[in-house]
Protein backbone atom coordinates (compact mmCIF):
# COMPACT_ATOMS: atom_id res chain seq x y z
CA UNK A 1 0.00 0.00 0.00
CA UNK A 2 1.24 3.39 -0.19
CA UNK A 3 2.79 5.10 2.14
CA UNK A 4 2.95 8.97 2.90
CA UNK A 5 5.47 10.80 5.74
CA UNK A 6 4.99 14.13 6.54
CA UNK A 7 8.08 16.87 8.07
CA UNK A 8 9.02 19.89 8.61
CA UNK A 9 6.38 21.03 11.50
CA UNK A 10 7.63 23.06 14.38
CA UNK A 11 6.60 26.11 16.72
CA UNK A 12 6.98 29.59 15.06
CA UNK A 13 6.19 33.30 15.72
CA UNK A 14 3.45 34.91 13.60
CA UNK A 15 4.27 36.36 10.57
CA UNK A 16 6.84 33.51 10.20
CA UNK A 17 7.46 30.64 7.49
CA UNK A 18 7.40 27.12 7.53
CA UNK A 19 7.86 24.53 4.72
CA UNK A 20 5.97 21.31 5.05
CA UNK A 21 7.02 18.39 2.97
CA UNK A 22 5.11 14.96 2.32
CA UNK A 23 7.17 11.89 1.18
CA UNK A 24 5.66 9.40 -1.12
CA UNK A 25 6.36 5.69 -1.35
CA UNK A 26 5.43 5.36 -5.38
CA UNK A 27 5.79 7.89 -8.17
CA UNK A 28 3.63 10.73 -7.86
CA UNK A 29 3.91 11.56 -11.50
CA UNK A 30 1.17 8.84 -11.73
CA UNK A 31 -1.46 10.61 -8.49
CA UNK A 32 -4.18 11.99 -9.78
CA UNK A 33 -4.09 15.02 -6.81
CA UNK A 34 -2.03 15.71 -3.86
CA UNK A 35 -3.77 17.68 -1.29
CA UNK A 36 -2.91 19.03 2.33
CA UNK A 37 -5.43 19.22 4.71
CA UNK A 38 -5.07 20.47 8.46
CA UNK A 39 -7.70 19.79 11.66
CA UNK A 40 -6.89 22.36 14.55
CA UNK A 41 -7.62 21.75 18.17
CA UNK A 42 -11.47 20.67 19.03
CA UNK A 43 -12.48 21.36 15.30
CA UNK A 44 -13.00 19.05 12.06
CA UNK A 45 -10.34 18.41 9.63
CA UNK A 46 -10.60 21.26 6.10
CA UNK A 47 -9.25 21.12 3.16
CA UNK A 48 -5.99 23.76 2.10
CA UNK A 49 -4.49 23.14 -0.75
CA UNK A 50 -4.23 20.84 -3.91
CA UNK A 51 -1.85 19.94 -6.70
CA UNK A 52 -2.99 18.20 -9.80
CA UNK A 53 -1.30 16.20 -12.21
CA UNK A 54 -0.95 18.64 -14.29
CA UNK A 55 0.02 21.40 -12.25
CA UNK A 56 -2.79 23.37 -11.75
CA UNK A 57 -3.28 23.77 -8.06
CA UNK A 58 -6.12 25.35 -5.82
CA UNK A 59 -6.15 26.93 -1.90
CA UNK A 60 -8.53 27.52 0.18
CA UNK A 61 -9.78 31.18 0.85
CA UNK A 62 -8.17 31.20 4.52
CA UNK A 63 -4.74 30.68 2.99
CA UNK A 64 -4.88 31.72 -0.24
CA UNK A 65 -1.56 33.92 -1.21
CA UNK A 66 0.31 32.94 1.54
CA UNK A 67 0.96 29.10 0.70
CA UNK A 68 2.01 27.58 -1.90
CA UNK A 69 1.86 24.08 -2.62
CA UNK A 70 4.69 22.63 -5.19
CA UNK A 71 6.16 19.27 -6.01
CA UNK A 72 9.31 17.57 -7.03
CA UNK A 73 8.59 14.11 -8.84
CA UNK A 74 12.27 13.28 -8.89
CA UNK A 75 11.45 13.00 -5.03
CA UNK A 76 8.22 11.80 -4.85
CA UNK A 77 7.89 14.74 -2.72
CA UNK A 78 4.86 17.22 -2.52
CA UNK A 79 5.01 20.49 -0.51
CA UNK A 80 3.45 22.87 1.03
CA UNK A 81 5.40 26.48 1.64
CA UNK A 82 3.59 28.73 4.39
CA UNK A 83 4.26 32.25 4.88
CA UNK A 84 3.16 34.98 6.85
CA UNK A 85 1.89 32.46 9.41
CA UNK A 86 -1.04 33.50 11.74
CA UNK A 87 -2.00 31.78 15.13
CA UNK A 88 -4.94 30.48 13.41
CA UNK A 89 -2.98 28.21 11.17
CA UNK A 90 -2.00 26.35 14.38
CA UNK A 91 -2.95 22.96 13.57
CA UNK A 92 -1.66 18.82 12.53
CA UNK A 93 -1.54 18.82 8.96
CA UNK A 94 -1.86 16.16 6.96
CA UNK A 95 -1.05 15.24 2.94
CA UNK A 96 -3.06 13.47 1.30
CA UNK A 97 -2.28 10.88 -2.48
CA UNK A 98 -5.32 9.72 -4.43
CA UNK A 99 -4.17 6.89 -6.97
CA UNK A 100 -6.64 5.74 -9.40
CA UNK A 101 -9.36 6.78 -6.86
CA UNK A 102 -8.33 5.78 -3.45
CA UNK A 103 -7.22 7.82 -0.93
CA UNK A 104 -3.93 7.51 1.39
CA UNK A 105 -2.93 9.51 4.09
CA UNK A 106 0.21 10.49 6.29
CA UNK A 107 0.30 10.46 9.97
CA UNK A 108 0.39 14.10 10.10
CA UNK A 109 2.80 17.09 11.31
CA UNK A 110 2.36 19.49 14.35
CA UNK A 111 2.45 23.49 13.12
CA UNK A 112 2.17 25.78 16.48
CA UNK A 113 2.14 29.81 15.24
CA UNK A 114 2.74 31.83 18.65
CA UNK A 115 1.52 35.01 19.18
C-alpha cells in the first residue's frame, strides 16, 4: 500500500514561514491530486491546498496567497510552503495521495504559530 510521511512542523512566531514536505512511497507523476489538509484543536479536519497532475493547483480562501503548494517528482515529494503564518494556522496537517481513486494519508505534522 502506499505510504505517505509528513516533516518539517515546528513552533513559530506569527508572521513567520514554515515549509511542510510529504514523502511518497510510489511515483507521484502517476497521483491523480495531492492535497494538504489540516484539523486544529477541538475542530474538524478542512481542506488547504491541492496539486494536480498537471500542475494546476487550488487553496482555500483562509490561505490563499500565503501558501504555496509545489512538487518535485524526482522525489516523490509534494510540498506545502507557508508564509506569513497566523495563530490560526496552528494545527496537525496532513497530505493526502489519491491513486486511481483511493485515498492515502500520512500520519500528520504538528504546526504551532505563537503570538
Amino acid at each position: 500500500q502506499v505510504q505517505l510521511v509528513e516533516s518539517g512542523g515546528g513552533l513559530v512566531q506569527a508572521g513567520g514561514s514554515l515549509r511542510l514536505s510529504c514523502a511518497v512511497s510510489g511515483s507521484i507523476s502517476g497521483a491523480n491530486a495531492l492535497t494538504w489538509y489540516r484539523q486544529a484543536p477541538g475542530k474538524q479536519r478542512e481542506y488547504v491546498a491541492v496539486i494536480f497532475s498537471g500542475v494546476r493547483t487550488n487553496y482555500a480562501r483562509s490561505v490563499k496567497g500565503r501558501f504555496t503548494i509545489s512538487r518535485d517528482n524526482s522525489k516523490n515529494t509534494v510540498y506545502l510552503q507557508m508564509n506569513s503564518l497566523k495563530p490560526e494556522d496552528t494545527a496537525v496537517y496532513y497530505c493526502n495521495a489519491n491513486f486511481d481513486g483511493v485515498n492515502y494519508w500520512g500520519q500528520g505534522t504538528q504546526v504551532t504559530v505563537s503570538s
